[in-house]
C-alpha atoms as a PDB file:
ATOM      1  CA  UNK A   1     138.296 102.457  96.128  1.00  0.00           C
ATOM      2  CA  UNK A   2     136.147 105.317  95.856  1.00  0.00           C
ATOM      3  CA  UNK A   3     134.478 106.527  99.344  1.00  0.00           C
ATOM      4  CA  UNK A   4     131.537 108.922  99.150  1.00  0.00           C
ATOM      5  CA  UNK A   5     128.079 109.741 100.989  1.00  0.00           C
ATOM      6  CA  UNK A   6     125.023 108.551  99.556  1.00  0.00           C
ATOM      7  CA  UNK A   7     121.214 110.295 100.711  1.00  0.00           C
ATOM      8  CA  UNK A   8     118.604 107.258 101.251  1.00  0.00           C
ATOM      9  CA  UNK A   9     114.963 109.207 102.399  1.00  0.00           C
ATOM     10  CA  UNK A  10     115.759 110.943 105.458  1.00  0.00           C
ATOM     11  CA  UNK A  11     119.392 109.918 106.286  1.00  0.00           C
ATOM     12  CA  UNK A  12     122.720 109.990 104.722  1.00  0.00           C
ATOM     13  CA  UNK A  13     124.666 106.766 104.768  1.00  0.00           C
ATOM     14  CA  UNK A  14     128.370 106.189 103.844  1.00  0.00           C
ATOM     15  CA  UNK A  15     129.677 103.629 101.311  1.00  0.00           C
ATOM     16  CA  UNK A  16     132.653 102.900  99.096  1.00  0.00           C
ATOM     17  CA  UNK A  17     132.351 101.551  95.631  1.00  0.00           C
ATOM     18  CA  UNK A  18     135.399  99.194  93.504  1.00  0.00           C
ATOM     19  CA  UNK A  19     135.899  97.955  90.157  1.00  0.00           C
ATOM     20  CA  UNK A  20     134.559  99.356  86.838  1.00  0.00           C
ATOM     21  CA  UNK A  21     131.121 101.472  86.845  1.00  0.00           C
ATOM     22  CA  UNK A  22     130.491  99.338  83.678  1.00  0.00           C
ATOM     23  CA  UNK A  23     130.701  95.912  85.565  1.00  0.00           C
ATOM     24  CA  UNK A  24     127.790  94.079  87.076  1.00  0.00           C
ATOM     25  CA  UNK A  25     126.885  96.367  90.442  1.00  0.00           C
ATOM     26  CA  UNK A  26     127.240  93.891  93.632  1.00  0.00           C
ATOM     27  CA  UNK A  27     126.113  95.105  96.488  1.00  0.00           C
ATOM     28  CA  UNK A  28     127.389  94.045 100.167  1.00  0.00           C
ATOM     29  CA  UNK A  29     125.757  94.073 103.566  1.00  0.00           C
ATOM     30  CA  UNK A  30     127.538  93.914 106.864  1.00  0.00           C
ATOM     31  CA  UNK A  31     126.695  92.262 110.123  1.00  0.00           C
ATOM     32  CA  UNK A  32     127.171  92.956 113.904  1.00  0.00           C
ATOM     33  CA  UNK A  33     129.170  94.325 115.089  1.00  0.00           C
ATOM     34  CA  UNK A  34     130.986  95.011 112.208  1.00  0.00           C
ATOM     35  CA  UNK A  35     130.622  97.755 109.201  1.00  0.00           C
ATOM     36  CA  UNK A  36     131.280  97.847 105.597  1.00  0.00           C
ATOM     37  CA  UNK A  37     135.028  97.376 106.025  1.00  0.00           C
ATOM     38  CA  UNK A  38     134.427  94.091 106.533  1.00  0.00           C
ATOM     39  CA  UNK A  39     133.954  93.858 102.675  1.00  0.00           C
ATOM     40  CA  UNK A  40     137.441  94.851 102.108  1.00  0.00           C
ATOM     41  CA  UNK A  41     139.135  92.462 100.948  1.00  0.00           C
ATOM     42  CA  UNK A  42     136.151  90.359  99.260  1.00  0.00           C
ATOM     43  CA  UNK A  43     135.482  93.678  97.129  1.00  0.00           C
ATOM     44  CA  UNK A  44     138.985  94.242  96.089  1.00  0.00           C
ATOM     45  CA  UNK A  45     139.042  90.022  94.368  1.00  0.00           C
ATOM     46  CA  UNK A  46     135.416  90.708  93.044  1.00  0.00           C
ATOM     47  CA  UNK A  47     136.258  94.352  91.814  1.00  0.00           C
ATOM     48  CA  UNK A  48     139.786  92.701  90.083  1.00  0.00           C
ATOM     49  CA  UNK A  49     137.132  90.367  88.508  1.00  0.00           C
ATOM     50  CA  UNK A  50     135.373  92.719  86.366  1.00  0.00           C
ATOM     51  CA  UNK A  51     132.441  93.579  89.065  1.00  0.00           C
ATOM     52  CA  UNK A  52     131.449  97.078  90.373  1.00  0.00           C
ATOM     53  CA  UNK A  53     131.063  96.455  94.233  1.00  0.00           C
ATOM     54  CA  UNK A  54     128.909  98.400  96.945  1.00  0.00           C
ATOM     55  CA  UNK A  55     129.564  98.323 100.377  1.00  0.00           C
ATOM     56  CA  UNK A  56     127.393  99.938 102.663  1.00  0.00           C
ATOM     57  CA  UNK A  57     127.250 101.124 106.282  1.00  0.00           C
ATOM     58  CA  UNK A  58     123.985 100.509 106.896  1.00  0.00           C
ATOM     59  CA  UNK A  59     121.611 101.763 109.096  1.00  0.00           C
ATOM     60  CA  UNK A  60     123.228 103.182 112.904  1.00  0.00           C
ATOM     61  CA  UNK A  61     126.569 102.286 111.617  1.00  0.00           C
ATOM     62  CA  UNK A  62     126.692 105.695 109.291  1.00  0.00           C
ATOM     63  CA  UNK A  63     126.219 108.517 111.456  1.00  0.00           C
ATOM     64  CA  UNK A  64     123.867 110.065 109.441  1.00  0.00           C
ATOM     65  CA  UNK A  65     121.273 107.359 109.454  1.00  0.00           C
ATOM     66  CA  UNK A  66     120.859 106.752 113.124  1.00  0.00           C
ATOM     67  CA  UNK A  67     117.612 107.140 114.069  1.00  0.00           C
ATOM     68  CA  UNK A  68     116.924 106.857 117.701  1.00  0.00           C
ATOM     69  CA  UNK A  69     113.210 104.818 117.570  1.00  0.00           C
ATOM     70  CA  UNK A  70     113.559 100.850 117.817  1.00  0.00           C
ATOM     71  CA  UNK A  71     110.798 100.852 115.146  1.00  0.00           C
ATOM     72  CA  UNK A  72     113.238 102.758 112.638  1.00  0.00           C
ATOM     73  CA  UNK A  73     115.042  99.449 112.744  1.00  0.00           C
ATOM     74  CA  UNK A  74     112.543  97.071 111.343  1.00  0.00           C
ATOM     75  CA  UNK A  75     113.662  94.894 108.742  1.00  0.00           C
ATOM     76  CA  UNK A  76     111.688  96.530 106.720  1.00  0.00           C
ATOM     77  CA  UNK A  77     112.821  99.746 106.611  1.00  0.00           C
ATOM     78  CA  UNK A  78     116.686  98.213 106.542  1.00  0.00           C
ATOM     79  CA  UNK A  79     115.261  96.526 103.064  1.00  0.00           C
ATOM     80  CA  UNK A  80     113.949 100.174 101.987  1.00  0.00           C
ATOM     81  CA  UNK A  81     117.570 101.646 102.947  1.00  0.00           C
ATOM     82  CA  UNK A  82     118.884  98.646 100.167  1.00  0.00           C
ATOM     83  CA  UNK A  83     116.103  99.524  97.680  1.00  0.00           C
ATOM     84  CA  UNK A  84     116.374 103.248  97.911  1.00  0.00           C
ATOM     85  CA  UNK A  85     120.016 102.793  97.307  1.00  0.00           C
ATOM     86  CA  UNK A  86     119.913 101.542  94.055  1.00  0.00           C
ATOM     87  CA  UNK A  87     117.201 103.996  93.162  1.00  0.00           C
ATOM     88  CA  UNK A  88     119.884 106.835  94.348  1.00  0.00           C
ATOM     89  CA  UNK A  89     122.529 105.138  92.340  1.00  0.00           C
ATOM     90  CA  UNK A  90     120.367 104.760  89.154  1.00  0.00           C
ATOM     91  CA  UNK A  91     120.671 100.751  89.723  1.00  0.00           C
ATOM     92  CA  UNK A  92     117.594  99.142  88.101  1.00  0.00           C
ATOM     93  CA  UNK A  93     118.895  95.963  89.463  1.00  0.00           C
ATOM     94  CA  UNK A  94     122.083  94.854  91.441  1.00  0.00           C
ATOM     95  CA  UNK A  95     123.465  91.076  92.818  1.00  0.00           C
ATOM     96  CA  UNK A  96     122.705  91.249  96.477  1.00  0.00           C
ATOM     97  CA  UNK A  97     125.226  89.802  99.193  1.00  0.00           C
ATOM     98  CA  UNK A  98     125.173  89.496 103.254  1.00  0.00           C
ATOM     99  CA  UNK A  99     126.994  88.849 106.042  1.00  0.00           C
ATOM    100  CA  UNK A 100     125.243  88.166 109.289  1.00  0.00           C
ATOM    101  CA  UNK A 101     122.968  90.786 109.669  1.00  0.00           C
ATOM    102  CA  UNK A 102     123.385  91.551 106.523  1.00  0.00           C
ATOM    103  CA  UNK A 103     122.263  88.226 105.461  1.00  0.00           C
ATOM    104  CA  UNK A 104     119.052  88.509 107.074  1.00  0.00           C
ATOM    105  CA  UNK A 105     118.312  91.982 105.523  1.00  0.00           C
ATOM    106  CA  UNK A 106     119.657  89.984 102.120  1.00  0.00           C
ATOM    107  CA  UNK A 107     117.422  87.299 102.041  1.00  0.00           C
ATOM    108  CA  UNK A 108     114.095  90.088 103.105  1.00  0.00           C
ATOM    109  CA  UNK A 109     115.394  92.108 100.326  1.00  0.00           C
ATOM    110  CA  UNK A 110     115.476  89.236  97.884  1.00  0.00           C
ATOM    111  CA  UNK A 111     111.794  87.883  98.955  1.00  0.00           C
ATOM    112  CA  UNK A 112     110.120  91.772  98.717  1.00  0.00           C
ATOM    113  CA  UNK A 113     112.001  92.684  95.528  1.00  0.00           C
ATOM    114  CA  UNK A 114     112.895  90.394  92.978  1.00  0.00           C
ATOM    115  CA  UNK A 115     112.518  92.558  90.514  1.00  0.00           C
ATOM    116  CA  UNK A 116     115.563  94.323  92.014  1.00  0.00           C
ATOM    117  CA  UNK A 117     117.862  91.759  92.564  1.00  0.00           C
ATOM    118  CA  UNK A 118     119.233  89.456  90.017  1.00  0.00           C
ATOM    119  CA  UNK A 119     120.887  87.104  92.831  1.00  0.00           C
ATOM    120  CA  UNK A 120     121.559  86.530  96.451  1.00  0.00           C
ATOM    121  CA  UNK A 121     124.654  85.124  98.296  1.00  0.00           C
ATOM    122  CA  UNK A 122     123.910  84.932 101.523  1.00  0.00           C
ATOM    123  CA  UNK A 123     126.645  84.437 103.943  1.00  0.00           C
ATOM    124  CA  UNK A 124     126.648  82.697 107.541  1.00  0.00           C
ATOM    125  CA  UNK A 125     122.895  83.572 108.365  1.00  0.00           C
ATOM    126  CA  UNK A 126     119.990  81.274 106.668  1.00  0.00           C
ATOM    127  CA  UNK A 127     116.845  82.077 105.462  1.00  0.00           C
ATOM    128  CA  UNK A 128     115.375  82.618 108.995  1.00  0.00           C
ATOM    129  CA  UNK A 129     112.061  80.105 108.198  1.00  0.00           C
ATOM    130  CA  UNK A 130     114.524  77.519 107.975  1.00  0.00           C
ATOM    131  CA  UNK A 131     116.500  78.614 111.087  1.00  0.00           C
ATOM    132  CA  UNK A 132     113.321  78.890 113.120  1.00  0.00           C
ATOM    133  CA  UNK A 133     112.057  76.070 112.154  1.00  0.00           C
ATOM    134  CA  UNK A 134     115.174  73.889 113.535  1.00  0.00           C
ATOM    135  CA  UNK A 135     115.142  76.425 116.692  1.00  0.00           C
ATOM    136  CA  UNK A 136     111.620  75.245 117.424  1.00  0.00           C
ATOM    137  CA  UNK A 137     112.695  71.188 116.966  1.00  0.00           C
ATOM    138  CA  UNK A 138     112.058  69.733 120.708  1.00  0.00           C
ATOM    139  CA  UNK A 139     115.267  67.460 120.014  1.00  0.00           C
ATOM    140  CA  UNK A 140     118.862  67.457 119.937  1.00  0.00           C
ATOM    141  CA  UNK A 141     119.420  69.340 117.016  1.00  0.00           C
ATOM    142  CA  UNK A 142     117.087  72.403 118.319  1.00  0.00           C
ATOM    143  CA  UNK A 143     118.647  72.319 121.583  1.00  0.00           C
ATOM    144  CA  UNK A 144     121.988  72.803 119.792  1.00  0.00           C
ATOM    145  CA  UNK A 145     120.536  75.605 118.025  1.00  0.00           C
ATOM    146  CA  UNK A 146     118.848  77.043 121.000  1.00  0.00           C
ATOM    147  CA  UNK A 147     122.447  76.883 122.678  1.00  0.00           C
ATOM    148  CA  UNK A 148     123.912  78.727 120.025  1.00  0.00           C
ATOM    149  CA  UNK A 149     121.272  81.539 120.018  1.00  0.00           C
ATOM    150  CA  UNK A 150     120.747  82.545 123.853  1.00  0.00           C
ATOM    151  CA  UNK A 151     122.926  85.438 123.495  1.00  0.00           C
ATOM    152  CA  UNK A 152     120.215  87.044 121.175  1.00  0.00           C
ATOM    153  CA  UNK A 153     117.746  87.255 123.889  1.00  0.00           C
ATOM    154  CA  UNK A 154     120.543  89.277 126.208  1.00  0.00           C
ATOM    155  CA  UNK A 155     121.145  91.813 122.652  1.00  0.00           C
ATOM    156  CA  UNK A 156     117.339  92.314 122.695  1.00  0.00           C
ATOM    157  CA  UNK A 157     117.093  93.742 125.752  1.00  0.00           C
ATOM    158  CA  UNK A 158     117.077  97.209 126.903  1.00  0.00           C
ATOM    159  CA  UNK A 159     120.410  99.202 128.052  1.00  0.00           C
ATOM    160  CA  UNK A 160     121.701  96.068 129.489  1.00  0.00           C
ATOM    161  CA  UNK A 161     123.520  94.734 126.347  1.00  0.00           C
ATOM    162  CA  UNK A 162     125.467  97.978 126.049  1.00  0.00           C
ATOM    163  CA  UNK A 163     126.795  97.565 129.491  1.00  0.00           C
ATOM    164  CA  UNK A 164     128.036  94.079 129.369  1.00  0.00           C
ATOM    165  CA  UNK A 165     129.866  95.138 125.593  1.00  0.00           C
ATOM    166  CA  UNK A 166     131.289  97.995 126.987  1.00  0.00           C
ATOM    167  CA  UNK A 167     132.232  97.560 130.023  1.00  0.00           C
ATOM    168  CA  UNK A 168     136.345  96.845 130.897  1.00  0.00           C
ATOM    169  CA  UNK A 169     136.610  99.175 128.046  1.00  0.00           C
ATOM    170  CA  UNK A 170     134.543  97.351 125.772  1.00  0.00           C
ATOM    171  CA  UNK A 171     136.473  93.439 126.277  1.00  0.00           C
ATOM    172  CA  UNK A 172     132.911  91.671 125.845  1.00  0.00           C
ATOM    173  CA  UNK A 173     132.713  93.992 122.213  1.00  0.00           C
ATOM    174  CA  UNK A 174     136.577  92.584 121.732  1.00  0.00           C
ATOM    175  CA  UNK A 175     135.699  89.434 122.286  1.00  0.00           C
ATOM    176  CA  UNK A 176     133.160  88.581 120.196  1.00  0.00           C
ATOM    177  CA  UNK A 177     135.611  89.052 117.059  1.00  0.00           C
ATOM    178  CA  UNK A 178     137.472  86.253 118.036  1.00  0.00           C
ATOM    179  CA  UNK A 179     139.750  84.485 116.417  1.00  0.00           C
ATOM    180  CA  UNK A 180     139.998  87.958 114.634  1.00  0.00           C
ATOM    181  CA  UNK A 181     143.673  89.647 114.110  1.00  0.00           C
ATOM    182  CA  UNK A 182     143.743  92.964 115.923  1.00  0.00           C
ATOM    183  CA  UNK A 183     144.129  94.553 112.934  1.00  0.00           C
ATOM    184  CA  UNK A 184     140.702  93.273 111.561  1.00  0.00           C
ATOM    185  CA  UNK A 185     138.689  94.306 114.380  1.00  0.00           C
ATOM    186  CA  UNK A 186     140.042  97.946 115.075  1.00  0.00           C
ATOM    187  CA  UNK A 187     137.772  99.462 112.179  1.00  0.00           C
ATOM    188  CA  UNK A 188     134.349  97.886 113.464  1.00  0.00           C
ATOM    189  CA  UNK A 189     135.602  98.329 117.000  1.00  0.00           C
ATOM    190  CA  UNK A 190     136.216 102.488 116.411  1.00  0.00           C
ATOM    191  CA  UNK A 191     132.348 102.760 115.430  1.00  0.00           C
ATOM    192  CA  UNK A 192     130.784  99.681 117.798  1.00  0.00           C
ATOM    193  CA  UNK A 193     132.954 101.079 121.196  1.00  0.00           C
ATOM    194  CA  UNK A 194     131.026 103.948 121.099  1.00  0.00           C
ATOM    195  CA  UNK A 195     127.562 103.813 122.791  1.00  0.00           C
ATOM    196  CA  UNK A 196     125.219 105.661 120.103  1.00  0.00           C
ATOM    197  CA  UNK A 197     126.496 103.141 117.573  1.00  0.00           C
ATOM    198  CA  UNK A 198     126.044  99.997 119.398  1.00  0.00           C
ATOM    199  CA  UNK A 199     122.825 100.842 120.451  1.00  0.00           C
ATOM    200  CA  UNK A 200     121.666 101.426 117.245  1.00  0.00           C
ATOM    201  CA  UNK A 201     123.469  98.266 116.069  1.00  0.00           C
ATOM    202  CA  UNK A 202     121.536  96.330 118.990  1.00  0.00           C
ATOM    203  CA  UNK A 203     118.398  97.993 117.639  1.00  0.00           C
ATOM    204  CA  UNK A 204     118.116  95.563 114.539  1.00  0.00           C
ATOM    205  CA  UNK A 205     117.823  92.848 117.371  1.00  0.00           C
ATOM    206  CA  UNK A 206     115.283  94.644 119.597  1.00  0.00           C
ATOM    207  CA  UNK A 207     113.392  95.752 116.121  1.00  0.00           C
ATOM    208  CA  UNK A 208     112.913  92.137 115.207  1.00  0.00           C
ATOM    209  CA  UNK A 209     109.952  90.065 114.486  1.00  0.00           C
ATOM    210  CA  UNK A 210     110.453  86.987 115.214  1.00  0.00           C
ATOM    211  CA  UNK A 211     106.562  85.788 113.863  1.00  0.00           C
ATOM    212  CA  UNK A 212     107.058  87.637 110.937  1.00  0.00           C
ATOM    213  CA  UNK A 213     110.321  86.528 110.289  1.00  0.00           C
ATOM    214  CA  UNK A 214     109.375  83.163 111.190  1.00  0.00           C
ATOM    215  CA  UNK A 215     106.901  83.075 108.118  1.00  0.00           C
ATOM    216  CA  UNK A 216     109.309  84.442 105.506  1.00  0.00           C
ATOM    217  CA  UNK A 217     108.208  82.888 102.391  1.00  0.00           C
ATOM    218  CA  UNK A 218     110.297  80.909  99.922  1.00  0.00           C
ATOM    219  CA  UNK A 219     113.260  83.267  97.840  1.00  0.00           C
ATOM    220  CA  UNK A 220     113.031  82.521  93.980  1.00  0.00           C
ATOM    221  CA  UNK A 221     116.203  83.732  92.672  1.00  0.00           C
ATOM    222  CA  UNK A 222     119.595  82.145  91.871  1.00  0.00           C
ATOM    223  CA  UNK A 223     120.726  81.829  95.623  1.00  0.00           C
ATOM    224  CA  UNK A 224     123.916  80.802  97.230  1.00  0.00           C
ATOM    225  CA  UNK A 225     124.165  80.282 100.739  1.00  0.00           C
ATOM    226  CA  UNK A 226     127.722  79.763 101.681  1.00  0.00           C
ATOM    227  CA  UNK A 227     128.232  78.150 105.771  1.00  0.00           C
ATOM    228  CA  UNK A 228     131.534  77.604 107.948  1.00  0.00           C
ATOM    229  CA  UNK A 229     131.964  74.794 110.222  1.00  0.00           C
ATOM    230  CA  UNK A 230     133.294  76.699 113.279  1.00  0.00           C
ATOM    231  CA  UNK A 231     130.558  79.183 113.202  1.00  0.00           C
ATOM    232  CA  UNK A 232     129.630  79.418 116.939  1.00  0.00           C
ATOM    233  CA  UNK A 233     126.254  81.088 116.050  1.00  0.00           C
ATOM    234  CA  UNK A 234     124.813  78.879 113.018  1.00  0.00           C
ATOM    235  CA  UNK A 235     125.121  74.847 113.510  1.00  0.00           C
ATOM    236  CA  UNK A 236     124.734  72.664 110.461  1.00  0.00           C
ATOM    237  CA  UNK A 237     120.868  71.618 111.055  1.00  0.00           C
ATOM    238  CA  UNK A 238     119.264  74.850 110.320  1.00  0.00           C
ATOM    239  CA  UNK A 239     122.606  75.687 107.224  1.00  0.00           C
ATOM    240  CA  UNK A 240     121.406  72.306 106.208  1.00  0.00           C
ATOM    241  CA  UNK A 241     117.626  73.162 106.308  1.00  0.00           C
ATOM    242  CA  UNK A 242     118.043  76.308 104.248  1.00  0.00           C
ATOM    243  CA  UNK A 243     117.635  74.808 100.773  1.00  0.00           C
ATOM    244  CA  UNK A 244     113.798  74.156 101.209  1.00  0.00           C
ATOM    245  CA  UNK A 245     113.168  77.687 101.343  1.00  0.00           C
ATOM    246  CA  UNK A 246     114.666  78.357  97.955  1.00  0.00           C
ATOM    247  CA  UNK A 247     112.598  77.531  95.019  1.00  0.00           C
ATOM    248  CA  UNK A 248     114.786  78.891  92.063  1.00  0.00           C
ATOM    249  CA  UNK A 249     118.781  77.671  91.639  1.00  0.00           C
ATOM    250  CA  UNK A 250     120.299  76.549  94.452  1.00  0.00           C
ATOM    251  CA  UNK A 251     124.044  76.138  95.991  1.00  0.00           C
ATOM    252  CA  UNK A 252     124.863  75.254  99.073  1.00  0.00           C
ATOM    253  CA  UNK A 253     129.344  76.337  99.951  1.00  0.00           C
ATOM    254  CA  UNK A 254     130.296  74.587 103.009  1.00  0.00           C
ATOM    255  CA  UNK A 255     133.930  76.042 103.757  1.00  0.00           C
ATOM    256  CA  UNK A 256     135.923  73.968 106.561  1.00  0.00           C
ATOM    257  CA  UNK A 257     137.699  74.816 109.776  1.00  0.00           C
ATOM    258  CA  UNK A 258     136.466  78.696 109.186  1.00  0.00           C
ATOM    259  CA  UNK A 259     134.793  80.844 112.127  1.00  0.00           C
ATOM    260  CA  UNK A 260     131.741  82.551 111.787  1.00  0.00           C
ATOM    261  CA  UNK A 261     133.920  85.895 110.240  1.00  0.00           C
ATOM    262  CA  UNK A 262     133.904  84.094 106.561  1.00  0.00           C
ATOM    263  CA  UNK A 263     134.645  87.817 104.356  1.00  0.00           C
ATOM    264  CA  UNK A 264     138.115  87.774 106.813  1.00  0.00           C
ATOM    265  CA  UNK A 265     138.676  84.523 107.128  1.00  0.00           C
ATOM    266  CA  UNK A 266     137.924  83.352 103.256  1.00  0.00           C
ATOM    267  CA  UNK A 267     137.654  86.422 101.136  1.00  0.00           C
ATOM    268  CA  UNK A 268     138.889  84.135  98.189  1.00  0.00           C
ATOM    269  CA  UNK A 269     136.342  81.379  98.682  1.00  0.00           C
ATOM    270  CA  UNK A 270     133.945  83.670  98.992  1.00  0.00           C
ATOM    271  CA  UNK A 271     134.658  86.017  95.963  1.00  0.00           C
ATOM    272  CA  UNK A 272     134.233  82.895  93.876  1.00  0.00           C
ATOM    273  CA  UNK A 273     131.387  81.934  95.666  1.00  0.00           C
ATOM    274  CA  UNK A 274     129.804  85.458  94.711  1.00  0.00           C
ATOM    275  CA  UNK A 275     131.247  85.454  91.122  1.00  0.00           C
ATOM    276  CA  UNK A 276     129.963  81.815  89.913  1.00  0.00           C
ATOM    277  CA  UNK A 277     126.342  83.063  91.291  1.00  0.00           C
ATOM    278  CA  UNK A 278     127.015  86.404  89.318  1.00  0.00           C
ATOM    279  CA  UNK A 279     128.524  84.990  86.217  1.00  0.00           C
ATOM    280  CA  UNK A 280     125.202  82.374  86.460  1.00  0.00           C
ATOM    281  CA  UNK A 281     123.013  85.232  85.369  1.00  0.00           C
ATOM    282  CA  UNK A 282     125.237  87.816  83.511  1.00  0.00           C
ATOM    283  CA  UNK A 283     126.597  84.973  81.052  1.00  0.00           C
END
């Protein structure tokens, strides 16, 4: 693994690179609350596999990219941070994959560059069209979405959030790891228990918007969205519903009994996951 500091516009963000400089770059995007080590053990199956792999803490998880204005979290400029890090790395084009958060950044990316990125895995999180369009459904399968979802209308709100993670020293922020091994959690939970980084972490949900979002248009490269069963968050309506927002190839990975934490949980389902979408374009 090689660790270093990369400069993106105004900030300087962390990341750690594996595998040969020479194989095809894949770069991966963490959610909340976690950070790029998330990625370790997907990168280390991908990396043995021939492929160069970029893991980023994005922006408010690296230090030196935590701007203190909402606005600096804007999907947009999150997309920029992705963009201007290939242009730092002297990446024409890379294979773009997200967790979570980093899903939704993934599948922005992937609409406002595809010139840029060859393919997308996106991981847990839909295209958010899809996922708002199932959240909006007056029936049962809305309500379960809307169910799933309240908790992203306490995240959006001001100051309170941080004080419900962090207080009984920070068993809310534990908690939401679950069914997590200690030893998974400790690295997100050193950078999320402190108060600067959550709030900048909450910032991508206060940042959001929701109409824009809501209006994302239709991804047209090789995509692979790849769901878990026992994901609390995402139910299978709106997982379901993501395929009519991608026009090019399609594949839909549906892994069983597996919590919303898939890189921990299935590192090996996803790294093939990742590699057959790779290997679908590079062969």
């Amino acid at each position: 693994m090689r660790a270093y500091h990369v400069t993106i516009g105004a900030y300087e963000f962390a990341a750690t690179e594996e595998g040969p400089q020479s194989g095809p770059p894949v770069v991966l995007l963490h959610g909340f609350p976690q950070t790029s080590a998330s990625w370790q053990a997907t990168s280390r199956l991908l990396a043995a596999d021939g492929m160069r792999t970029i893991a980023l803490d994005q922006r408010g998880y690296s230090p030196g990219a935590r701007p203190a204005e909402v606005s600096a979290y804007h999907v947009d400029r999150l997309v920029e941070d992705v963009v201007g890090l290939l242009d730092a790395l002297h990446l024409p084009s890379a294979h773009l994959v997200g967790h979570d958060w980093g899903a939704i950044v993934a599948w922005h990316a992937a609409v406002a560059h595809p010139d840029r990125f060859k393919t997308l895995t996106a991981v847990s999180v839909p295209h958010l069209r899809g996922f708002y369009e199932v959240l909006a459904d007056p029936g049962p399968e809305g309500e379960d979405q809307r169910e799933r979802s309240a908790y992203v209308q306490l995240f959006r709100m001001d100051d309170k959030p941080e004080d419900v993670l962090l207080a009984n020293s920070a068993r809310a922020l534990h908690d939401l790891f679950s069914p997590l091994p200690e030893s998974a959690i400790l690295p997100h939970y050193a950078v999320l228990g402190q108060r600067p980084a959550l709030t900048a972490a909450l910032n991508w949900y206060r940042a959001i918007n929701v109409k824009q979002s809501a209006a994302l248009p239709n991804v047209r490269i090789p995509t692979t969205f790849v769901w878990s069963t026992e994901d609390v968050a995402i139910g299978r309506a709106v997982a379901e519903n993501c395929a009519q927002c991608v026009e090019g190839p399609y594949r839909f990975v549906e892994l069983n009994g597996i919590s919303h934490w898939i890189p921990d949980q299935a590192p090996v389902e996803l790294a093939r996951a990742v590699a057959d979408r790779v290997r679908s374009v590079e062969n």
